[in-house]
C-alpha atoms as a PDB file:
ATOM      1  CA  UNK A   1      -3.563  -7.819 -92.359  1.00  0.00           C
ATOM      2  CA  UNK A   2      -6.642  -8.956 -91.607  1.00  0.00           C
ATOM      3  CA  UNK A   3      -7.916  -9.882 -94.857  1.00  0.00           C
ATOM      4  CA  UNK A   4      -6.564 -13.361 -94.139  1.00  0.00           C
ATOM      5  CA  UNK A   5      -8.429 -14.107 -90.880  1.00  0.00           C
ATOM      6  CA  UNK A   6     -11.863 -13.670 -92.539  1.00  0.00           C
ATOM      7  CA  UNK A   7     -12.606 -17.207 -92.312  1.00  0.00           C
ATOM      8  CA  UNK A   8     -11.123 -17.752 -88.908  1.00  0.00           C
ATOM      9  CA  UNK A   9     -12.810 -14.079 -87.594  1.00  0.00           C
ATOM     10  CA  UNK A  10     -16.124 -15.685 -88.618  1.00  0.00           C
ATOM     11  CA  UNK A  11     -15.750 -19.225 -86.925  1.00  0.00           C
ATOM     12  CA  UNK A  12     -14.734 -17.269 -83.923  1.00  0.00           C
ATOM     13  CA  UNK A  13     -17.887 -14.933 -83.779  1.00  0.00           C
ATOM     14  CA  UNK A  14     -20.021 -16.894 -81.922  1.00  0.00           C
ATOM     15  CA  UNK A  15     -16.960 -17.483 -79.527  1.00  0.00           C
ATOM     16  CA  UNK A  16     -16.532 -13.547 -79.520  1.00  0.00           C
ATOM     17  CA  UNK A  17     -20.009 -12.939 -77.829  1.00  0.00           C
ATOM     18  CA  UNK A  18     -18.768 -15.297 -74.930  1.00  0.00           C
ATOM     19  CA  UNK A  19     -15.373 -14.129 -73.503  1.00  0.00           C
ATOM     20  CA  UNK A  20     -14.690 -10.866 -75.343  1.00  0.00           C
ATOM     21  CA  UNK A  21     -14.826  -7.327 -73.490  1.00  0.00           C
ATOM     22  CA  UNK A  22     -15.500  -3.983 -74.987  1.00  0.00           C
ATOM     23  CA  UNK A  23     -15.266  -0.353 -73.664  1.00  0.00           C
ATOM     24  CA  UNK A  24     -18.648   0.738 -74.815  1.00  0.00           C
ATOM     25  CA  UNK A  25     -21.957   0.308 -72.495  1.00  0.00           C
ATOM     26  CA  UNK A  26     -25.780   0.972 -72.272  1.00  0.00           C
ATOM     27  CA  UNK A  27     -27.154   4.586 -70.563  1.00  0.00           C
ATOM     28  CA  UNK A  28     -27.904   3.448 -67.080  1.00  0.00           C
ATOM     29  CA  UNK A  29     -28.722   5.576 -63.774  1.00  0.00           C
ATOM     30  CA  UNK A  30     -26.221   7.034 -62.112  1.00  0.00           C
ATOM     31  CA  UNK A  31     -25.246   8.463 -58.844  1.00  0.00           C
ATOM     32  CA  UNK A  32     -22.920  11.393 -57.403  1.00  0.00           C
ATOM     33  CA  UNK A  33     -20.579  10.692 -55.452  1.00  0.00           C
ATOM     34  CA  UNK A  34     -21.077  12.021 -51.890  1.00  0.00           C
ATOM     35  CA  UNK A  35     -17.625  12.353 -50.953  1.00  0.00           C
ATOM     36  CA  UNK A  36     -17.551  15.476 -53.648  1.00  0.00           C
ATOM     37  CA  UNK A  37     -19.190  19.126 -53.043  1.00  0.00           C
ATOM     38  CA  UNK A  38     -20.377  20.726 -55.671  1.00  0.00           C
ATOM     39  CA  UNK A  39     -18.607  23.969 -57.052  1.00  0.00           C
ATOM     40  CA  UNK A  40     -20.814  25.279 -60.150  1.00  0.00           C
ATOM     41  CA  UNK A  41     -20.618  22.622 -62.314  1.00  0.00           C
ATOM     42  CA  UNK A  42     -17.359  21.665 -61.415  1.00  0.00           C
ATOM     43  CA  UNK A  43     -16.362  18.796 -58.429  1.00  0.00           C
ATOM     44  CA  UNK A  44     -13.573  19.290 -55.875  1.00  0.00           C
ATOM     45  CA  UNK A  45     -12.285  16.260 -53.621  1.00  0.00           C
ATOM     46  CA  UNK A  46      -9.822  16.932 -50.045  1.00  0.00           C
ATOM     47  CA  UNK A  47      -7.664  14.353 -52.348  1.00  0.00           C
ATOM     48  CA  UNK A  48      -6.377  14.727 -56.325  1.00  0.00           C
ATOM     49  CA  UNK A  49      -6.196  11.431 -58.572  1.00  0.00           C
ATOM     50  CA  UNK A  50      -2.205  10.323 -58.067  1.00  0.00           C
ATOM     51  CA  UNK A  51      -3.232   9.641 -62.023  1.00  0.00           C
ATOM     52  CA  UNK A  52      -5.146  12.212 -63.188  1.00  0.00           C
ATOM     53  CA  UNK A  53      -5.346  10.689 -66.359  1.00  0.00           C
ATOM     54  CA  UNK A  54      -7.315   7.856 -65.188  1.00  0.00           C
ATOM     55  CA  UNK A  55      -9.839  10.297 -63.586  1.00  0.00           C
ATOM     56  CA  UNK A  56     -13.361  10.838 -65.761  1.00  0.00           C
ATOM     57  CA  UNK A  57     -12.828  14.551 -65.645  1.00  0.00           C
ATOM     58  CA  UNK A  58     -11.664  14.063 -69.673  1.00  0.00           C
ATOM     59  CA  UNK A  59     -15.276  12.683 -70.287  1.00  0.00           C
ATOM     60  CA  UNK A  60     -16.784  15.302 -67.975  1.00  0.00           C
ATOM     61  CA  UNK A  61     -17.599  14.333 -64.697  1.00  0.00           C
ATOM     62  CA  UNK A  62     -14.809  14.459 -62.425  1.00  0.00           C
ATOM     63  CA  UNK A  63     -16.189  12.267 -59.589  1.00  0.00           C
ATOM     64  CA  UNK A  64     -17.053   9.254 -61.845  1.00  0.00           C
ATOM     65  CA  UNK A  65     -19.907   7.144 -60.669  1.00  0.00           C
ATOM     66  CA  UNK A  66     -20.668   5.450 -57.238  1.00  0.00           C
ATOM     67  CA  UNK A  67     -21.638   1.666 -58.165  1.00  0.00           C
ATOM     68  CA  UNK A  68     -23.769  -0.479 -55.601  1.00  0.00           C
ATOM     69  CA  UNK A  69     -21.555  -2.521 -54.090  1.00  0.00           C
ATOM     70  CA  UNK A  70     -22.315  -6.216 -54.539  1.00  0.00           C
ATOM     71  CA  UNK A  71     -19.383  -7.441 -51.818  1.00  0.00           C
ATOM     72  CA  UNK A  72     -17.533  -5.299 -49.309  1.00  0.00           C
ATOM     73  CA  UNK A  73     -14.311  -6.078 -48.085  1.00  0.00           C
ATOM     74  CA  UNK A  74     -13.238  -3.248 -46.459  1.00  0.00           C
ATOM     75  CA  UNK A  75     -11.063  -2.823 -43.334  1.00  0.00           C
ATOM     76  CA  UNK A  76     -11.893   0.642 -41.281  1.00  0.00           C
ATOM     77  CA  UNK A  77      -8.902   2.435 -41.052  1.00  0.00           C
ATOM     78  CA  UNK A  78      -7.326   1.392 -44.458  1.00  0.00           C
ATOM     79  CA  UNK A  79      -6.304   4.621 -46.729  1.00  0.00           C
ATOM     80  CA  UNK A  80      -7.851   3.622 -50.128  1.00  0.00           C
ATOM     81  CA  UNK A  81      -9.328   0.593 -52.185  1.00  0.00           C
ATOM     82  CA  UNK A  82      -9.639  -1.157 -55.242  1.00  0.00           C
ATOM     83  CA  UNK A  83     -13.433  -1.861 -56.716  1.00  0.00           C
ATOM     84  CA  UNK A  84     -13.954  -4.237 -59.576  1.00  0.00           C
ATOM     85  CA  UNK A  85     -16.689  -3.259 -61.709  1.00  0.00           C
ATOM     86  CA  UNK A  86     -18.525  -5.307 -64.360  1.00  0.00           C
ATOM     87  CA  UNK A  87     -20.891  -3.274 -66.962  1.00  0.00           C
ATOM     88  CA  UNK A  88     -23.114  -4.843 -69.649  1.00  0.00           C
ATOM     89  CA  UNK A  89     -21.955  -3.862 -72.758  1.00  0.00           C
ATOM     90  CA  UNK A  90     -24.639  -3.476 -76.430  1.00  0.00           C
ATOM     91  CA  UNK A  91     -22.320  -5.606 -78.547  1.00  0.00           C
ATOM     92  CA  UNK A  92     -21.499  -8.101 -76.359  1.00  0.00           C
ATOM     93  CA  UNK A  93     -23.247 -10.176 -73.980  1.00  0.00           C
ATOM     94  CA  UNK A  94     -20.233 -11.155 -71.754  1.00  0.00           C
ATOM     95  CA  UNK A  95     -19.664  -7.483 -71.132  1.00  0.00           C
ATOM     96  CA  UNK A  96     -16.744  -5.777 -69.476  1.00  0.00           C
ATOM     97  CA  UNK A  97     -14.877  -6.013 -66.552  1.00  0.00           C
ATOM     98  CA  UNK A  98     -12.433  -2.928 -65.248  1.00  0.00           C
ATOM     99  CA  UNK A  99     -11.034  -1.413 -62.143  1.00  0.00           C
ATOM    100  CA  UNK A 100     -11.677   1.525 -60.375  1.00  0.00           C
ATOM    101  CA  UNK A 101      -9.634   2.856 -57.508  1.00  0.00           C
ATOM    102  CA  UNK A 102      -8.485   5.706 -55.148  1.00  0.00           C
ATOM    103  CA  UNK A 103      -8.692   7.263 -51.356  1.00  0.00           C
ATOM    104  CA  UNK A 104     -11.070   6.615 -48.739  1.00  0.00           C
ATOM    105  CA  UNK A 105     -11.966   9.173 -46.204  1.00  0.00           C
ATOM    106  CA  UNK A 106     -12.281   7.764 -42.256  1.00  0.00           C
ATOM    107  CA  UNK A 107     -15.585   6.157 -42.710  1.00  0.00           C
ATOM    108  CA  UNK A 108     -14.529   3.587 -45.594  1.00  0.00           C
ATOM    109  CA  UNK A 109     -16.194   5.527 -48.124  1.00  0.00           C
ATOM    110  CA  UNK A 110     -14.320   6.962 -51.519  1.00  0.00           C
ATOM    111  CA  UNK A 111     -13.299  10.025 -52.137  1.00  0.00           C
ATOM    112  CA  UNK A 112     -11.253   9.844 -55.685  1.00  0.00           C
ATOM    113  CA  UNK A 113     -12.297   7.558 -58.585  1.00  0.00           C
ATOM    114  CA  UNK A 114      -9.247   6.275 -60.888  1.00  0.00           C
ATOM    115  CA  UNK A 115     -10.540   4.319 -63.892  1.00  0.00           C
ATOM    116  CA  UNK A 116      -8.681   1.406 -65.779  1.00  0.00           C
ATOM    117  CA  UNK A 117      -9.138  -1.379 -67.694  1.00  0.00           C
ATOM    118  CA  UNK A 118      -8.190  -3.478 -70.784  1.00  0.00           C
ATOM    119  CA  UNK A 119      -9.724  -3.011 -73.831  1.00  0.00           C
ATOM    120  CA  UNK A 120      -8.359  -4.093 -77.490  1.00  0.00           C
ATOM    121  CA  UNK A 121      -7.703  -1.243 -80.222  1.00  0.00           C
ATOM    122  CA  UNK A 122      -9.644  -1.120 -83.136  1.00  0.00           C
ATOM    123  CA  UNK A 123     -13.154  -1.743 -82.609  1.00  0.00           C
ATOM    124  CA  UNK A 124     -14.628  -4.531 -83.655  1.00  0.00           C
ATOM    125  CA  UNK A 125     -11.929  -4.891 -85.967  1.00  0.00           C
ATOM    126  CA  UNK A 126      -9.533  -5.531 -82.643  1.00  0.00           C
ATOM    127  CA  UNK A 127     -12.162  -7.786 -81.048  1.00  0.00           C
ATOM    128  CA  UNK A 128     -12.528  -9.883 -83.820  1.00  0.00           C
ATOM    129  CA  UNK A 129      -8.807 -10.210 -84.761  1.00  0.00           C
ATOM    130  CA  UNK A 130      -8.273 -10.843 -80.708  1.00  0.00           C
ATOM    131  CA  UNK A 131      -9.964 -14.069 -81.214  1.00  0.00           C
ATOM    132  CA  UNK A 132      -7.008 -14.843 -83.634  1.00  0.00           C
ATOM    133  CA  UNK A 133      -3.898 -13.160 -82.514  1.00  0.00           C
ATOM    134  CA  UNK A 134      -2.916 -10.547 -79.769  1.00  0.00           C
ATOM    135  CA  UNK A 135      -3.959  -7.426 -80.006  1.00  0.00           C
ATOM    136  CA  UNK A 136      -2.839  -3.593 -78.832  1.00  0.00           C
ATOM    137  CA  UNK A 137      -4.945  -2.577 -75.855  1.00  0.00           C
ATOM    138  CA  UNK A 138      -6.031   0.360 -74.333  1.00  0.00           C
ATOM    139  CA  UNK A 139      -5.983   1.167 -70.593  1.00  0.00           C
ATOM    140  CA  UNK A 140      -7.677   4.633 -70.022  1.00  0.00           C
ATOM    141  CA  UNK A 141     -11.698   4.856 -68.485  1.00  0.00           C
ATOM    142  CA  UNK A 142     -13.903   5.116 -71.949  1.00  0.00           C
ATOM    143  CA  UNK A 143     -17.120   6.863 -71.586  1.00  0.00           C
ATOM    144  CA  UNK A 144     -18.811   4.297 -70.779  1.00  0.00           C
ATOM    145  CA  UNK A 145     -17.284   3.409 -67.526  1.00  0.00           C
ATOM    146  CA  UNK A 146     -17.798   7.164 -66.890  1.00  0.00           C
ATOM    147  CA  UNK A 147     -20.778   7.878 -66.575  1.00  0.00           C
ATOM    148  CA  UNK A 148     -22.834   4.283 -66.587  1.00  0.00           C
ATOM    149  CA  UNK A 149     -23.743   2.248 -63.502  1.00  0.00           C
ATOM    150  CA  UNK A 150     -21.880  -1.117 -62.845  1.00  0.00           C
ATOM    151  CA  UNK A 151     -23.983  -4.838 -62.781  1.00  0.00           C
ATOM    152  CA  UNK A 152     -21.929  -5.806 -59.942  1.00  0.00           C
ATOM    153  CA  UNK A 153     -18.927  -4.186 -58.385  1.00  0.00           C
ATOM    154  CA  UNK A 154     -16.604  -5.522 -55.116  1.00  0.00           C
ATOM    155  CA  UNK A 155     -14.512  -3.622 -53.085  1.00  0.00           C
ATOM    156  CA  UNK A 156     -11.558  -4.325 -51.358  1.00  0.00           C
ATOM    157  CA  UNK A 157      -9.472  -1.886 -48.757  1.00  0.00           C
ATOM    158  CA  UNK A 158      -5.690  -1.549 -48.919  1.00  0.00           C
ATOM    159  CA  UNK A 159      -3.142  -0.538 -46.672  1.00  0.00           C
ATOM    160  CA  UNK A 160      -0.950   2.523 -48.273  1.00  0.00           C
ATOM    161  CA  UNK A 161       1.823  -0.322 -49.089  1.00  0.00           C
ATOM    162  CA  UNK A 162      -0.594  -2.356 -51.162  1.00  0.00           C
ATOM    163  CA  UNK A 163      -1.675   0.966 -52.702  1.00  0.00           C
ATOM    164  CA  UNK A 164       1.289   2.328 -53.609  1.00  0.00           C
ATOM    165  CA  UNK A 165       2.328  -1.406 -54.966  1.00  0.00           C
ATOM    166  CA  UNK A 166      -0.530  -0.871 -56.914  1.00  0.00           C
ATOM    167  CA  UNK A 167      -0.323   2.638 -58.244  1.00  0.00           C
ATOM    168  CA  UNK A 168       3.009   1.220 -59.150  1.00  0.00           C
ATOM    169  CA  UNK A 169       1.692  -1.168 -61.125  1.00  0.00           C
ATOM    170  CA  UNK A 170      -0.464   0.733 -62.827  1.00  0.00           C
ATOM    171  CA  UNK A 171       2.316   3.181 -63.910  1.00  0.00           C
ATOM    172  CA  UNK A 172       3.993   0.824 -65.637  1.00  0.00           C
ATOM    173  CA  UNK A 173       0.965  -0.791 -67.313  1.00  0.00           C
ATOM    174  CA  UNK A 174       0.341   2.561 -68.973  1.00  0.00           C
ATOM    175  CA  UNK A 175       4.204   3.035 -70.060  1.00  0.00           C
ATOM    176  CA  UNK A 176       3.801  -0.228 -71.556  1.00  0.00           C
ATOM    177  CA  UNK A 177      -0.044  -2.268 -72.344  1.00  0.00           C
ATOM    178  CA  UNK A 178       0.131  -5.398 -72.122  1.00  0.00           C
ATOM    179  CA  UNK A 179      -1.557  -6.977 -75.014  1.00  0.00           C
ATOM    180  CA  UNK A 180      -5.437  -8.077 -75.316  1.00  0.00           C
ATOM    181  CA  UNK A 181      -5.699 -11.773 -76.326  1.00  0.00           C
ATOM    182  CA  UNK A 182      -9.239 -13.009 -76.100  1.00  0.00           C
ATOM    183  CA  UNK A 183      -9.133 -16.577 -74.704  1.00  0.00           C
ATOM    184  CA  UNK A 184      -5.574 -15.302 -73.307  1.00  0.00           C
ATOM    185  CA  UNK A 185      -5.239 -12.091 -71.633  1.00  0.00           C
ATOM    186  CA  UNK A 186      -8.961 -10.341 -71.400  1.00  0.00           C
ATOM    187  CA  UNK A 187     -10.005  -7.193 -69.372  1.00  0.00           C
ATOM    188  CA  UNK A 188     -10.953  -9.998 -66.901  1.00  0.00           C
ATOM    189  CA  UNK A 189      -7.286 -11.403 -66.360  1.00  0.00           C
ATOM    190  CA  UNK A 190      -5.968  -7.473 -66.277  1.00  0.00           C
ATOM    191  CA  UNK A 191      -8.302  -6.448 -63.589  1.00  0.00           C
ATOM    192  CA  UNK A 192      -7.614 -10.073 -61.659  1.00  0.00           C
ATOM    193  CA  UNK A 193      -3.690  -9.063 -61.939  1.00  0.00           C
ATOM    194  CA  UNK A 194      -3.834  -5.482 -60.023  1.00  0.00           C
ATOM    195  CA  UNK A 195      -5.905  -7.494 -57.785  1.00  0.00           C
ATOM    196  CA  UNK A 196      -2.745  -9.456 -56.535  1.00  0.00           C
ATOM    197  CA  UNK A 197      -1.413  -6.477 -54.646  1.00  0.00           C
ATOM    198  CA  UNK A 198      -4.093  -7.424 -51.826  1.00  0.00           C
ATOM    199  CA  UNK A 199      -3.488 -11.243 -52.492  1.00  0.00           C
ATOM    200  CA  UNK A 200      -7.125 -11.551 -54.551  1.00  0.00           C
ATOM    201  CA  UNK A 201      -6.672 -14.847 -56.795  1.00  0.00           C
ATOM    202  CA  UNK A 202      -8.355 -15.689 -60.291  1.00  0.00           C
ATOM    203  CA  UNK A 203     -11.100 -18.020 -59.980  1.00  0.00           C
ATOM    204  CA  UNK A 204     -10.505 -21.593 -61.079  1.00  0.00           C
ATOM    205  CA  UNK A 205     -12.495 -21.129 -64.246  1.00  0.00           C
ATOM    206  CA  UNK A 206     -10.722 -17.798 -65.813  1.00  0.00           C
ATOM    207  CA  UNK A 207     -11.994 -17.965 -69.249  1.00  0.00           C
ATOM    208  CA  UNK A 208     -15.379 -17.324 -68.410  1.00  0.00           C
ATOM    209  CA  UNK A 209     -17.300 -14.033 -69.277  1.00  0.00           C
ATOM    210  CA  UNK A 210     -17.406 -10.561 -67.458  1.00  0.00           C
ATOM    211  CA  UNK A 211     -21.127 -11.140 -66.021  1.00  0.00           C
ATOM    212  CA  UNK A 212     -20.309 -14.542 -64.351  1.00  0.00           C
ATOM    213  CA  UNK A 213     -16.529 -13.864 -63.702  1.00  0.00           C
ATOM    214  CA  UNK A 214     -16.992 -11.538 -61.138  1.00  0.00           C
ATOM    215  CA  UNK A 215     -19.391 -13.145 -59.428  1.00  0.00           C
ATOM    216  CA  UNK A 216     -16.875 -16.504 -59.487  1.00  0.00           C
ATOM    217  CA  UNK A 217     -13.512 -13.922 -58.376  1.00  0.00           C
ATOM    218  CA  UNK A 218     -15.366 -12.994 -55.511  1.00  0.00           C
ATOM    219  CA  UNK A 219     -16.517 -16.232 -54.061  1.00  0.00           C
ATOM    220  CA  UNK A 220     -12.973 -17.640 -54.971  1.00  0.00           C
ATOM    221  CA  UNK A 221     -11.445 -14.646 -52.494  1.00  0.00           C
ATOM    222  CA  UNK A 222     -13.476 -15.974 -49.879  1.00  0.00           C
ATOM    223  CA  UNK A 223     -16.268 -13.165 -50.082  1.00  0.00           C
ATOM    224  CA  UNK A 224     -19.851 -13.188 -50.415  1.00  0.00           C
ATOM    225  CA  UNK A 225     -21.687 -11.959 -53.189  1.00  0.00           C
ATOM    226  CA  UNK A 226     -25.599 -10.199 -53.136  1.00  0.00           C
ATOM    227  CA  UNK A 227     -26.497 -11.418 -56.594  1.00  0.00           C
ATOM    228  CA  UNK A 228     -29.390  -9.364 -57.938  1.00  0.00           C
ATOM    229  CA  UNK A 229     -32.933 -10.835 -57.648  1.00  0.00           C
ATOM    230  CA  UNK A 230     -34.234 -12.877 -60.550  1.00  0.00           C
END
C-alpha cells in the first residue's frame, strides 16, 4: 500500500523529524521507586495496577521509573495522579510524549506506575505513512518508557472520581485505539485528552513537538515549569 506514498513519504521526512512520536528512547539513569520494598528481585506495592497490563512488570521492572518532576500540581489528600512524561527519542528529535498514572500513598508520593501512550504500528514504516494517512496505534508502555528517565514530566492529583473517569477512559481506549495521524492525532493530543478528566487543556499551539509541547501544556494549565539549565 505504501508503494504509492514514496514520493509524498519523502517530502514529508523532514516534516516527520518535527511532530512525529516514537516508542523507542536513549539508555538514561534511572531511579527506584521508593514507594516499593524490595522482595529478591521482585517489587511488591500496598496497591496492584487496576491495569496490570499497563504496568512495566512485562518489560521487567514492576515499579517503572520515578521521573524528576518538572511541575507539581498535587493536592494532599487526593488518592492518585496523572504524570505526563516526555522522553527524547534516537530517531526523532521531537521525541515522545506519554502518560503515566496510579495511587498515591498519604504523603503525595506514588505508589503504582500505569504506562500509556500513543504510538503508530509499523515502525518507521507507520511513522512515515502517518505523515500521509491515519495510522493503527499502539497504547501499551514500550521498553523504553520502562526503564528510561523522562526530559520533563508534570504531575497532577485527582480525586477518586476523576480517577476512575479516567481509568474509564483508558479502558475503552485499549478496547478500541484511536488512530495515530501525525499533524492530526499524535501521542501529544492522546496524552492532552486523558488529561481532560482534571480539566487540563491543550495549549494554543498543539502541533508542536514532544520537547516543547509539554513545556507549552503546562504553562497553558496555569502551572509553572523548572526548565532545565542551559
Amino acid at each position: 500500500m505504501f508503494s504509492g506514498f514514496s514520493k509524498a513519504i519523502a517530502a514529508n521526512a523532514t516534516a516527520l523529524a518535527l511532530a512525529a512520536c516514537q516508542s523507542v528512547s536513549t539508555p538514561t539513569s534511572t531511579t527506584t521507586v521508593s514507594a516499593y520494598a524490595p522482595v529478591g528481585t521482585a517489587l511488591i506495592s500496598a496497591y496492584a495496577p487496576e491495569i496490570p497490563d499497563l504496568s512495566c512488570a512485562v518489560h521487567g521492572n514492576p515499579g517503572g521509573v520515578a521521573a524528576k518532576l518538572t511541575a507539581n500540581r498535587t493536592r494532599r489528600g487526593d488518592p492518585a495522579y496523572i504524570e505526563f512524561r516526555q522522553r527524547f527519542s534516537p530517531g526523532l528529535p521531537s521525541g515522545h510524549l506519554f502518560v503515566v498514572f496510579g495511587r498515591l500513598d498519604q504523603s503525595g508520593d506514588p505508589v503504582t506506575r500505569q504506562y500509556i501512550g500513543l504510538f503508530p504500528k509499523g515502525s518507521l514504516v507507520g511513522l512515515y505513512g502517518g505523515a500521509i494517512v491515519s495510522i493503527p496505534a499502539d497504547l501499551k508502555p514500550s521498553y523504553s518508557d520502562c526503564h528510561f528517565s523522562a526530559n520533563a514530566a508534570y504531575r497532577v492529583s485527582l480525586s477518586e472520581a476523576q480517577y476512575q473517569q479516567l481509568l474509564g477512559k483508558v479502558r475503552a481506549n485499549l478496547a478500541s485505539p484511536p488512530m495515530w495521524r501525525m499533524f492530526g492525532y499524535n501521542c501529544n493530543n492522546y496524552a492532552a485528552s486523558l488529561g481532560n478528566v482534571a480539566g487540563l487543556v491543550e495549549p494554543a499551539n498543539r502541533t508542536q513537538p514532544s520537547f516543547s509541547y509539554i513545556y507549552a501544556y503546562i504553562e497553558a494549565n496555569g502551572d509553572r515549569a523548572r526548565k532545565p539549565a542551559s
